[in-house]
Protein backbone atom coordinates (compact mmCIF):
# COMPACT_ATOMS: atom_id res chain seq x y z
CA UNK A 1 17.39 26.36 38.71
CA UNK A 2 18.60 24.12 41.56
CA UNK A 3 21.65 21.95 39.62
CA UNK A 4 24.04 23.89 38.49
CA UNK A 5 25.88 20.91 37.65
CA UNK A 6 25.10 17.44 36.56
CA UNK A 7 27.07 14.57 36.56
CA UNK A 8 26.74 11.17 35.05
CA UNK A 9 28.68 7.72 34.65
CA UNK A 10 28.32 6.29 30.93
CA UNK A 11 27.91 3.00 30.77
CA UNK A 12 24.97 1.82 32.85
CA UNK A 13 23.78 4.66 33.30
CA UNK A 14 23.58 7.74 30.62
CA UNK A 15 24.05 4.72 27.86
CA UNK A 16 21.74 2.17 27.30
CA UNK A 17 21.68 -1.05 26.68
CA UNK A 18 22.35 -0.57 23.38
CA UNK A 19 25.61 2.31 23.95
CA UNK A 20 23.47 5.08 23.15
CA UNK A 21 22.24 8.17 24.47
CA UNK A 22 18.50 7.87 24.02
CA UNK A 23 16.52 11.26 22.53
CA UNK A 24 14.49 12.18 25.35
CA UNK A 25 17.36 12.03 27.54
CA UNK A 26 19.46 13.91 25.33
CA UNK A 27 16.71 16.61 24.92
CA UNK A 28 16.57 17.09 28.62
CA UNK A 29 20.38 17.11 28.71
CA UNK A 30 20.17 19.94 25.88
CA UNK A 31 17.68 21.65 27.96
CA UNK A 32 19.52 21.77 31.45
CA UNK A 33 22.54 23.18 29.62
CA UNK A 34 20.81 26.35 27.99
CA UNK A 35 19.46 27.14 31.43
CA UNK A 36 23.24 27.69 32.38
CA UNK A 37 23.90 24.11 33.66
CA UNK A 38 27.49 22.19 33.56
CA UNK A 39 27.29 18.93 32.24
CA UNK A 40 29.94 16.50 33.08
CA UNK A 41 30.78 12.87 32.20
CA UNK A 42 32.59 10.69 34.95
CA UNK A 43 33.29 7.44 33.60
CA UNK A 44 36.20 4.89 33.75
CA UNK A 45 37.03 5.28 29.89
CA UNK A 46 39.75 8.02 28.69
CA UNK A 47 38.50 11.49 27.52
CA UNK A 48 39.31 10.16 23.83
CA UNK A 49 36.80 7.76 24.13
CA UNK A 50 33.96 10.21 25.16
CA UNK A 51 34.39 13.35 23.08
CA UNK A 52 32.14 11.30 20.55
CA UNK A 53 28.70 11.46 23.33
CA UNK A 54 30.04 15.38 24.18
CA UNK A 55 29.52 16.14 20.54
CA UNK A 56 26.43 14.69 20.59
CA UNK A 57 25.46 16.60 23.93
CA UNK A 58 27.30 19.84 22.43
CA UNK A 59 29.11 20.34 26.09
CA UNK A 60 32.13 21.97 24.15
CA UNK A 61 29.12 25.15 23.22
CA UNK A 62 27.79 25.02 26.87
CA UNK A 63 31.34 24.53 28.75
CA UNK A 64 30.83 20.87 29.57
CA UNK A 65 34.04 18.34 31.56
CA UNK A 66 35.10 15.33 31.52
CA UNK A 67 36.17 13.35 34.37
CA UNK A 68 38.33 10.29 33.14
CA UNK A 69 40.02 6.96 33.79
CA UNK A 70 38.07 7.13 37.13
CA UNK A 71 38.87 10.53 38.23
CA UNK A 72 42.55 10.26 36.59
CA UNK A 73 42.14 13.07 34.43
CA UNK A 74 40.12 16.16 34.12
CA UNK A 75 39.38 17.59 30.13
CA UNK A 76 37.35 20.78 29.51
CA UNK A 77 35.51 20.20 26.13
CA UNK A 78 35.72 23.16 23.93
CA UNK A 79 39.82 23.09 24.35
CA UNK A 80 40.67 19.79 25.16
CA UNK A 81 42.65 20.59 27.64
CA UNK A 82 43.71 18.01 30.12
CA UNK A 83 44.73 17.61 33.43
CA UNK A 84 46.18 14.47 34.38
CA UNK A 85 45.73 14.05 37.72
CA UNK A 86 46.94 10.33 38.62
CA UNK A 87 48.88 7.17 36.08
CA UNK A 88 49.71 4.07 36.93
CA UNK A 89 53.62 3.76 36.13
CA UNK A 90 55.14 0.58 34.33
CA UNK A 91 56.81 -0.86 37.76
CA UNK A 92 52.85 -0.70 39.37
CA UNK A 93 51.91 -2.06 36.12
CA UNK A 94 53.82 -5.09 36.16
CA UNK A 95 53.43 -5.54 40.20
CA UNK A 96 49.28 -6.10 39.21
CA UNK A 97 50.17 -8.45 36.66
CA UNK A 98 52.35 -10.25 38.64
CA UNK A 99 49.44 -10.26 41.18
CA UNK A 100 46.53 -10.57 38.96
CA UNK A 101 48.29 -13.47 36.97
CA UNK A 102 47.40 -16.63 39.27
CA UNK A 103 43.89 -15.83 39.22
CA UNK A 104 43.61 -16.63 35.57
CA UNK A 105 41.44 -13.28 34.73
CA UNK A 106 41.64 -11.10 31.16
CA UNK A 107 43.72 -8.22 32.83
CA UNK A 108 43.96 -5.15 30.43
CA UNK A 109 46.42 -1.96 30.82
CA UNK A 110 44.19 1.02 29.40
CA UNK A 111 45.96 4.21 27.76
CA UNK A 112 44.21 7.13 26.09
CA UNK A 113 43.60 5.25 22.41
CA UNK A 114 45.02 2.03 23.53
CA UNK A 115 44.56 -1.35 25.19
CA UNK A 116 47.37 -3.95 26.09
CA UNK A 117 44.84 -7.06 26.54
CA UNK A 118 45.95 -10.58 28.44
CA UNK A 119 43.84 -13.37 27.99
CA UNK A 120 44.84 -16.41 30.03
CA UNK A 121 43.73 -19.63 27.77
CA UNK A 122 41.44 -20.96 30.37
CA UNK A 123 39.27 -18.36 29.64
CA UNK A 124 39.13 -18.41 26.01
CA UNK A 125 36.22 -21.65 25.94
CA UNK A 126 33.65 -19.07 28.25
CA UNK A 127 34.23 -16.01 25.61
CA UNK A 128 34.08 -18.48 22.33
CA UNK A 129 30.71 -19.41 24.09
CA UNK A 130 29.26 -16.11 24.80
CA UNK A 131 30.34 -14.44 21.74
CA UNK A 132 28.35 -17.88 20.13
CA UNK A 133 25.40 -17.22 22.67
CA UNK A 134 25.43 -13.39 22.10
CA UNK A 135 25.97 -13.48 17.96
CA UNK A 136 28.84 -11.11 17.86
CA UNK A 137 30.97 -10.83 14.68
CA UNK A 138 34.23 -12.57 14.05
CA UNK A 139 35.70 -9.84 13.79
CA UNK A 140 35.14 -8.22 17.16
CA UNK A 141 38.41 -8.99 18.93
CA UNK A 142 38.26 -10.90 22.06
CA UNK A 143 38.57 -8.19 24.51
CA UNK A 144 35.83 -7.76 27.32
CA UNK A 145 33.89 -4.94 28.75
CA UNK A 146 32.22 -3.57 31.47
CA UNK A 147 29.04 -6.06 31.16
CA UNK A 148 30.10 -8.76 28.91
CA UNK A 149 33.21 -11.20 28.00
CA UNK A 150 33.62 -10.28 24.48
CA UNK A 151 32.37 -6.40 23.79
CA UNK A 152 33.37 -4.41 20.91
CA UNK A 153 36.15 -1.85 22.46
CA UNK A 154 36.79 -0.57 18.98
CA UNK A 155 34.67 2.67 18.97
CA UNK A 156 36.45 3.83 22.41
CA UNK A 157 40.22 2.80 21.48
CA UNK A 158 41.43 2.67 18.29
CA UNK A 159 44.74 0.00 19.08
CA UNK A 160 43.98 -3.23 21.08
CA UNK A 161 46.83 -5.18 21.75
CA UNK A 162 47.01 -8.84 22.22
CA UNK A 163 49.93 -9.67 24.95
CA UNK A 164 51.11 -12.68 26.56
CA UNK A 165 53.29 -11.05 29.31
CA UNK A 166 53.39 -8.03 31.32
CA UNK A 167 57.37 -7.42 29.55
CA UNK A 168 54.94 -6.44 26.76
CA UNK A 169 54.01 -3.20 28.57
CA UNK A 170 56.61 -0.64 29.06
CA UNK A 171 54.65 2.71 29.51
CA UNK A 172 52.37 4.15 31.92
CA UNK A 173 48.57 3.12 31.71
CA UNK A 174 45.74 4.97 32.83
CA UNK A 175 44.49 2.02 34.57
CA UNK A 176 44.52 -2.15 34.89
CA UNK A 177 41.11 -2.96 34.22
CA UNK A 178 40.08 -6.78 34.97
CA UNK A 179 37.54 -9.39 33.56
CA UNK A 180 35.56 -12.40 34.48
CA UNK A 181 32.32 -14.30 35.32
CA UNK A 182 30.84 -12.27 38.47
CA UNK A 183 31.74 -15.48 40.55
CA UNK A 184 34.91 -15.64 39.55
CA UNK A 185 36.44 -11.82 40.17
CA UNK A 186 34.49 -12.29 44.22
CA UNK A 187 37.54 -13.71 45.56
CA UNK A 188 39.97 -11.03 43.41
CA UNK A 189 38.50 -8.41 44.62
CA UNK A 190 38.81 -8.93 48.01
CA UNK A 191 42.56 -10.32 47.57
CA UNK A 192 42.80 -6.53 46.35
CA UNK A 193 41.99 -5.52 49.63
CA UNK A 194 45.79 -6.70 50.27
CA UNK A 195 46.71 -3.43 48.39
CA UNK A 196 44.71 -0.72 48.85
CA UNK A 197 47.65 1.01 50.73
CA UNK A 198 48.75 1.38 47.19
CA UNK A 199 45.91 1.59 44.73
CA UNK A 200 42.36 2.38 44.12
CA UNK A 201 40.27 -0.67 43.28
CA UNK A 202 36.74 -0.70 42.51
CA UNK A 203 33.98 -2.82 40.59
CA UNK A 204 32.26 -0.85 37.95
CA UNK A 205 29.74 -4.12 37.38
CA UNK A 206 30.40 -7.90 39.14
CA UNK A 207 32.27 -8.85 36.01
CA UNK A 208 34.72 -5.81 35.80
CA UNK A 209 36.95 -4.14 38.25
CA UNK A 210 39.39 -1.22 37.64
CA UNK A 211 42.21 -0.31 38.92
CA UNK A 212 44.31 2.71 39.49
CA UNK A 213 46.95 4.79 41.23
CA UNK A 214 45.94 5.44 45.27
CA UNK A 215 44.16 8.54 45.61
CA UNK A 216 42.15 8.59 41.86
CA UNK A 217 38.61 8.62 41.98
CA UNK A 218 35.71 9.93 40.88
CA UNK A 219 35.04 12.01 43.76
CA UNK A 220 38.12 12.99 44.07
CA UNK A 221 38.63 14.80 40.40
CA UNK A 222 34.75 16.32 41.27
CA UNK A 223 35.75 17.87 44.42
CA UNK A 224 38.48 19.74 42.13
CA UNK A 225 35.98 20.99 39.43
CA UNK A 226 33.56 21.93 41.98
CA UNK A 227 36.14 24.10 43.54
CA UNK A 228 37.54 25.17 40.37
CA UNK A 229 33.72 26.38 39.05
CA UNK A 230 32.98 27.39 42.27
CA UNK A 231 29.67 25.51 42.52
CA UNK A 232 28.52 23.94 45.90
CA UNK A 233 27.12 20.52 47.26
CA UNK A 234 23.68 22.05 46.59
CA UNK A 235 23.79 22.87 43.48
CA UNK A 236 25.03 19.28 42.13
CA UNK A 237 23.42 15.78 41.32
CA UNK A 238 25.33 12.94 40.54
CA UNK A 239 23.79 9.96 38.08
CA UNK A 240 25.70 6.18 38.90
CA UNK A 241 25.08 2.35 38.62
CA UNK A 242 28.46 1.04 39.62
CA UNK A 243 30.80 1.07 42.68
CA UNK A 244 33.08 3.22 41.14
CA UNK A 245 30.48 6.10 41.33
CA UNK A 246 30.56 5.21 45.12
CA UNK A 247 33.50 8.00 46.05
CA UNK A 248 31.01 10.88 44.51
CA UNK A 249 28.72 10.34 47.56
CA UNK A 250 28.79 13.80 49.54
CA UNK A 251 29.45 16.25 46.29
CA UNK A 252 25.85 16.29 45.95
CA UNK A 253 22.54 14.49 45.50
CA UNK A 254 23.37 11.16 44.67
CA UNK A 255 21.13 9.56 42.14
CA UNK A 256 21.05 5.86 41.83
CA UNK A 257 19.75 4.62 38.42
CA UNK A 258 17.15 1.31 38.66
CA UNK A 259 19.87 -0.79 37.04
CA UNK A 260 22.33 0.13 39.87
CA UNK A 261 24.18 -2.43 41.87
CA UNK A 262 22.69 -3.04 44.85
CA UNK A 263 25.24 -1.33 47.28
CA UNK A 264 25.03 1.70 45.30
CA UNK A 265 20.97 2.11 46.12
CA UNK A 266 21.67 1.19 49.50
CA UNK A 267 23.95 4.33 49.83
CA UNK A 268 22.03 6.68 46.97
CA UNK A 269 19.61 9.51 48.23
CA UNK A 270 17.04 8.56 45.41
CA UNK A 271 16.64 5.88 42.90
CA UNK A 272 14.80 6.58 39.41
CA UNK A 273 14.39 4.47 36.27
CA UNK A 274 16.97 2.11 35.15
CA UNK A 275 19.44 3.10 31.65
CA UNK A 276 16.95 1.67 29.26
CA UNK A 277 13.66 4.01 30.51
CA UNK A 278 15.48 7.03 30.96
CA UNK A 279 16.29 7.19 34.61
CA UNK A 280 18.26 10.72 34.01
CA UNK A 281 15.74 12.30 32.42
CA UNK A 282 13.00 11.16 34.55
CA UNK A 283 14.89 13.37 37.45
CA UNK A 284 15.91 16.43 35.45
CA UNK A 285 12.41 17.24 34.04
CA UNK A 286 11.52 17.55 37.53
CA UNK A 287 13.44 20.96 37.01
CA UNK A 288 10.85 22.26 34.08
């Protein structure tokens, strides 16, 4: 068997449209691991929020990993034992806020179970239309996601917290994650340029960008399991849609899904299906 291990982002890419791990792709999942393969999710959210999809991929039987918060913290399944490798503290905290503030974005600080969620009130008419447009619930609180203004956080983190000021914060976070219209967060993310001598700053989709301590990434935290399992470049494919899966370029094949952002085809080594025709599995039954 050529992959030895196989990594994948979550949403966008092993999730669908829907947040869901489709069967087939879940069967071929199954399959790759009882050949002897290491299955790892590397996704933004905190290894809390993804035990749920390693159940339902059993990686705890077949020794499966999680890389979290963007490569901020390492968790083997069956023990849940976790490395943190990277937080942001309270003073870096409040310096993004203080930065993020005049751009009048939703600008989150993300713990394990928890988010602390600022919503400036020129951006409350845009969510009360799309959660109109898009039929969610009243009771869905406000807060955004990866690919939409108002998305139900609830199954990932158990405590959202409405705050009007950064005072409102005083632990470390994970990350600062950040929310708008695509056209709006263009000229944020470049202003972020102004500190990338400090902190790692990527887009997961147009409307979302993350944030984290200098030195965390995705790539970064593979590297460590790679040397830790002691399997090599050639033995590894990697599964991304978002700029965030960028820094895994090099550990292995790099495997953009059809829904990717268009920077991250430009740089992948192949492209398959997109998240809704089961691009993953579509690669890995090449193996049978």
């Amino acid at each position: 068997m050529k992959n030895k291990l196989v990594i994948m982002d979550m949403d966008g890419t092993l999730l669908n449209r829907q947040g869901t791990i489709s069967e087939r792709t879940r069967q071929a999942l199954l399959w790759i691991q009882q050949q002897g393969a290491v299955v790892v999710l590397a996704s933004g959210r905190s290894w809390k929020t993804l035990q749920g999809f390693g159940e339902e991929l059993q990686m705890d039987r077949y020794g499966g990993w999680f890389i979290g918060v963007n490569g901020a913290a390492l968790t083997e399944c069956a023990t849940k034992t976790t490395t943190v490798l990277h937080q942001l503290s309270v003073e870096a905290v409040h310096e993004l806020f203080d930065f993020l503030l005049p751009w009048e974005v939703e600008i989150m600080g993300v713990q394990d179970a928890t988010i602390f969620d600022y919503i400036p009130a020129s951006l409350i008419p845009l969510k009360t239309q799309y959660r109109k447009e898009h039929q969610i619930p009243a009771e869905v609180p406000w807060t955004g996601g990866v690919f939409g203004l108002v998305s139900d956080q609830r199954r990932g983190y158990s405590r959202i917290v409405s705050i009007q000021s950064k005072e409102e914060i005083q632990e470390p976070v994970n990350k600062v994650t950040v929310c708008h219209t695509a056209q709006a967060l263009e000229p944020v993310f470049l202003a972020l340029h102004q500190l990338a001598d400090r902190y790692h700053c990527v887009r997961t989709s147009p409307q979302w960008i993350e944030i984290s301590e200098i030195g965390a990434s995705k790539g970064e935290a593979l590297r460590i399991l790679q040397q830790k399992l002691g399997i090599e470049k050639a033995e590894t494919i990697i599964f991304g849609d978002g700029e965030n899966d960028l820094s895994m370029l090099g550990c292995g094949t790099f495997v953009a899904m059809g829904n990717a952002m268009e920077t991250v085809k430009a740089a992948a080594d192949r492209i398959t299906a997109d998240n809704d025709h089961d691009g993953i599995a579509v690669i890995l039954e090449e193996e049978r």
